[in-house]
C-alpha atoms as a PDB file:
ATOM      1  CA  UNK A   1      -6.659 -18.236  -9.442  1.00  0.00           C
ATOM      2  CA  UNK A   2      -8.344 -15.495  -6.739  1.00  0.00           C
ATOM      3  CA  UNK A   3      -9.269 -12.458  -9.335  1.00  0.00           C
ATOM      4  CA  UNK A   4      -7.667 -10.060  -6.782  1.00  0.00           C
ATOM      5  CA  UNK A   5      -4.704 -11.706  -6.668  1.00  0.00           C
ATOM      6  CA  UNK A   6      -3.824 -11.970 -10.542  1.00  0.00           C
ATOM      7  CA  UNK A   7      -5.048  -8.510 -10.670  1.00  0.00           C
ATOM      8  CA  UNK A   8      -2.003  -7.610  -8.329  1.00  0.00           C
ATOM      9  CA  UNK A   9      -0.237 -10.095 -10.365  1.00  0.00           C
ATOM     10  CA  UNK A  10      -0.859  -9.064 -13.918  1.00  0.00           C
ATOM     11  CA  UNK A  11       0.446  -5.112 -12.444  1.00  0.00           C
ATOM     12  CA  UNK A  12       3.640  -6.426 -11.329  1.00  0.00           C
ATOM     13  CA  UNK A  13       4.255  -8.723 -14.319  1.00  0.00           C
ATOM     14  CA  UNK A  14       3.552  -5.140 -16.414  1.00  0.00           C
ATOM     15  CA  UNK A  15       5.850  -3.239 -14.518  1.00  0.00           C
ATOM     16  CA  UNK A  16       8.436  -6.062 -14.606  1.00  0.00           C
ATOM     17  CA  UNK A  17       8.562  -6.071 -18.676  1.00  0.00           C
ATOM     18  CA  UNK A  18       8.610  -2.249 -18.596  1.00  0.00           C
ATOM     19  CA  UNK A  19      11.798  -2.562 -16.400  1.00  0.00           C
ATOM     20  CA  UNK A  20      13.614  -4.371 -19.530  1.00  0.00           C
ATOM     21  CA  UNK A  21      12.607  -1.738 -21.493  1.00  0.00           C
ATOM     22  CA  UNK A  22      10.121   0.599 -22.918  1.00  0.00           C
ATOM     23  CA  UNK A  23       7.425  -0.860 -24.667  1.00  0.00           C
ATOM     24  CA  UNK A  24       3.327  -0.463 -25.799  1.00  0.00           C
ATOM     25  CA  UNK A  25       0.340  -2.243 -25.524  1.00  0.00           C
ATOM     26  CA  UNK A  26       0.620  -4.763 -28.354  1.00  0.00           C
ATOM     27  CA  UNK A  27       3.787  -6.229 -27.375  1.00  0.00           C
ATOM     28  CA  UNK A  28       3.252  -5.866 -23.654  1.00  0.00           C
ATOM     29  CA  UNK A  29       0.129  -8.188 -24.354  1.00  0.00           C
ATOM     30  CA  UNK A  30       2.407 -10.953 -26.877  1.00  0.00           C
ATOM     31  CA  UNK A  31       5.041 -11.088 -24.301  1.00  0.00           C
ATOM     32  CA  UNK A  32       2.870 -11.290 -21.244  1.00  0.00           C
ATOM     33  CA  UNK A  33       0.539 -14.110 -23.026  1.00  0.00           C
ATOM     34  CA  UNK A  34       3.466 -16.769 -23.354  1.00  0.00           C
ATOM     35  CA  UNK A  35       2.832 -16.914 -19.156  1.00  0.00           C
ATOM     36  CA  UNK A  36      -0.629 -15.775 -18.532  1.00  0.00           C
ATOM     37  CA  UNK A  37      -3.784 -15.411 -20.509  1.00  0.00           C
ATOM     38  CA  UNK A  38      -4.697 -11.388 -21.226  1.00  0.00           C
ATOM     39  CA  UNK A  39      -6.596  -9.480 -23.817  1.00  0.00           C
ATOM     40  CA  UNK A  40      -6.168  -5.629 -24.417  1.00  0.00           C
ATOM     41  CA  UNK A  41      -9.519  -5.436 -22.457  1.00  0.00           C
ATOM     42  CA  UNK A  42      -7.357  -6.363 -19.520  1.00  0.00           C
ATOM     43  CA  UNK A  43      -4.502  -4.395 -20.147  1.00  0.00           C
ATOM     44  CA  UNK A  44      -5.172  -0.947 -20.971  1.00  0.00           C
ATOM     45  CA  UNK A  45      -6.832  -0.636 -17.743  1.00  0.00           C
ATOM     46  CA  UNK A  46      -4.130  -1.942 -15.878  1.00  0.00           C
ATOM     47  CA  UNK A  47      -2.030   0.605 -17.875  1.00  0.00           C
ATOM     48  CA  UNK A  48      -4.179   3.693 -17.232  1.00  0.00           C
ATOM     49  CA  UNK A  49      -4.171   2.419 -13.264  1.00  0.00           C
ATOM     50  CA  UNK A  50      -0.014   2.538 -13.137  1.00  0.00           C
ATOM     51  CA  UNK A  51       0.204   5.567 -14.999  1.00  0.00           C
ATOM     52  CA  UNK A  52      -2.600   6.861 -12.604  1.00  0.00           C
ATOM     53  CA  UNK A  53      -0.574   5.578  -9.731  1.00  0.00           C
ATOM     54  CA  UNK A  54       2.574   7.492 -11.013  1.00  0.00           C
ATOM     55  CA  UNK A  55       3.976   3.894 -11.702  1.00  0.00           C
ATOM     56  CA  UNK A  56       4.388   4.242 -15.590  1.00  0.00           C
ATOM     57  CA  UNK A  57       4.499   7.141 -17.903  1.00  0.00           C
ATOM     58  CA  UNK A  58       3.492   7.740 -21.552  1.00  0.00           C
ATOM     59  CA  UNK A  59       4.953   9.026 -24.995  1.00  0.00           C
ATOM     60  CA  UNK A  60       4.208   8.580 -28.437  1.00  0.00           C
ATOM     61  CA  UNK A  61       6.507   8.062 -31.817  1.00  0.00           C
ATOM     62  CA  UNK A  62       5.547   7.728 -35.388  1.00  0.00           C
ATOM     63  CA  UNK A  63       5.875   3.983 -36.048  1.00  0.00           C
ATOM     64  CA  UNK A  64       4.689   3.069 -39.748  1.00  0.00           C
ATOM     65  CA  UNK A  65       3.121   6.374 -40.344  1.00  0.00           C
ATOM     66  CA  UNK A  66       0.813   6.277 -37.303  1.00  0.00           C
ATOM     67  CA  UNK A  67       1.357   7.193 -33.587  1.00  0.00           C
ATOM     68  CA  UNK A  68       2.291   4.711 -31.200  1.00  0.00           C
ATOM     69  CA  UNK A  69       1.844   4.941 -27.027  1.00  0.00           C
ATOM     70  CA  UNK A  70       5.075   3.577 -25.216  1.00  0.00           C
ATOM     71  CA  UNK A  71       4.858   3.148 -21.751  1.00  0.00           C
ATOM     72  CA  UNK A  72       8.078   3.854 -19.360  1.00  0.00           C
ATOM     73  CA  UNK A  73       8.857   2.482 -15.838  1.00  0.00           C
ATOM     74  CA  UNK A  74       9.239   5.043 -13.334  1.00  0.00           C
ATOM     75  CA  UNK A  75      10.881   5.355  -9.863  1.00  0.00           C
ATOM     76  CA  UNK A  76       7.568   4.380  -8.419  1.00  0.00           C
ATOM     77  CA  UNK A  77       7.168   1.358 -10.457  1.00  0.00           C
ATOM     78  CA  UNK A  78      11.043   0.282  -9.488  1.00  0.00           C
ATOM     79  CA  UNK A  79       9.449   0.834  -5.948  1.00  0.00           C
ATOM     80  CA  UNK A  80       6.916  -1.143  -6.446  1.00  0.00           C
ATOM     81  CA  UNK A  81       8.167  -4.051  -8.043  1.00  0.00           C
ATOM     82  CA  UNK A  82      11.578  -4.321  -5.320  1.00  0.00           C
ATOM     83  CA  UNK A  83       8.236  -4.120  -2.919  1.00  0.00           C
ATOM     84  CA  UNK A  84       6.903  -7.407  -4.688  1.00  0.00           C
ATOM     85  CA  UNK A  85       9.920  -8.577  -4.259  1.00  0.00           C
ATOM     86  CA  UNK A  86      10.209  -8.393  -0.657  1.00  0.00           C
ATOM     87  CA  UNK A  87       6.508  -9.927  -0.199  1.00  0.00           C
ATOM     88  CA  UNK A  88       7.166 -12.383  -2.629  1.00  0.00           C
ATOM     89  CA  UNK A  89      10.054 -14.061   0.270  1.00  0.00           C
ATOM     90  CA  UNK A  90       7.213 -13.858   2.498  1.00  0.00           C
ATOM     91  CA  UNK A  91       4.796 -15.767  -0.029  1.00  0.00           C
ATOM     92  CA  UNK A  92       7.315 -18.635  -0.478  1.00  0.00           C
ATOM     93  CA  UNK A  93       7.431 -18.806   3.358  1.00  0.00           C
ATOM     94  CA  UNK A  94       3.597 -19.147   3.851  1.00  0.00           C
ATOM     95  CA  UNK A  95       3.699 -21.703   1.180  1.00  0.00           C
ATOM     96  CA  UNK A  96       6.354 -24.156   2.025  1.00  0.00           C
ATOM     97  CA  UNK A  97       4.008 -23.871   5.885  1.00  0.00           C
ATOM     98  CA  UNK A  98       1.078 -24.810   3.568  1.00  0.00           C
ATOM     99  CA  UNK A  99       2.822 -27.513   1.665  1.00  0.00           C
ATOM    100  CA  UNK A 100       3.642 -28.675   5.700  1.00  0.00           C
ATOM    101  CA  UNK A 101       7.633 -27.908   5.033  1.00  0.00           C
ATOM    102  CA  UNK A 102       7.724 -29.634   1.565  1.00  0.00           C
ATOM    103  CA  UNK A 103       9.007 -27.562  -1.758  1.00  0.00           C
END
């Protein structure tokens, strides 16, 4: 797959578990690897780049004595996923003209 594109991908996919629910790194990466391959090397930056892009916000709580970063869905991520959304319609329509009208 185009780097670029699962890049875009993997940031949506993110922003889609958030939307069921709070969550932090170490079950964002168990739930996202029964789909697609990723590593905490992949995902803390993708993390750091929603929060950056006011997509996602942080907060810790004490989980088994230590502190543990949740990340929240915000407004802007809600935008941006209804905006994948959208696109996505588009995406199926390029396809099934690249498949030559066959699904």
């Amino acid at each position: 797959m185009d780097v670029q594109l699962k890049k875009g991908l993997l940031d949506v996919c993110v922003l889609a578990l958030l939307a069921r629910g709070d969550s932090y790194g170490y079950q964002l990466i168990a739930e996202l690897s029964a789909v697609v391959e990723i590593s905490e090397s992949t995902l803390y930056p993708i993390l750091k780049r929603l929060e950056a892009g006011g997509q996602v916000t942080t907060y810790t709580r004490e989980h088994g004595g230590r502190l543990r970063r949740y990340y929240r869905i915000t407004a802007g991520g809600k935008a941006r996923l209804a905006q994948f959304e959208a696109e996505w319609e588009e995406m199926e329509k390029i396809h099934t003209f690249i498949a030559g009208g066959k699904k």
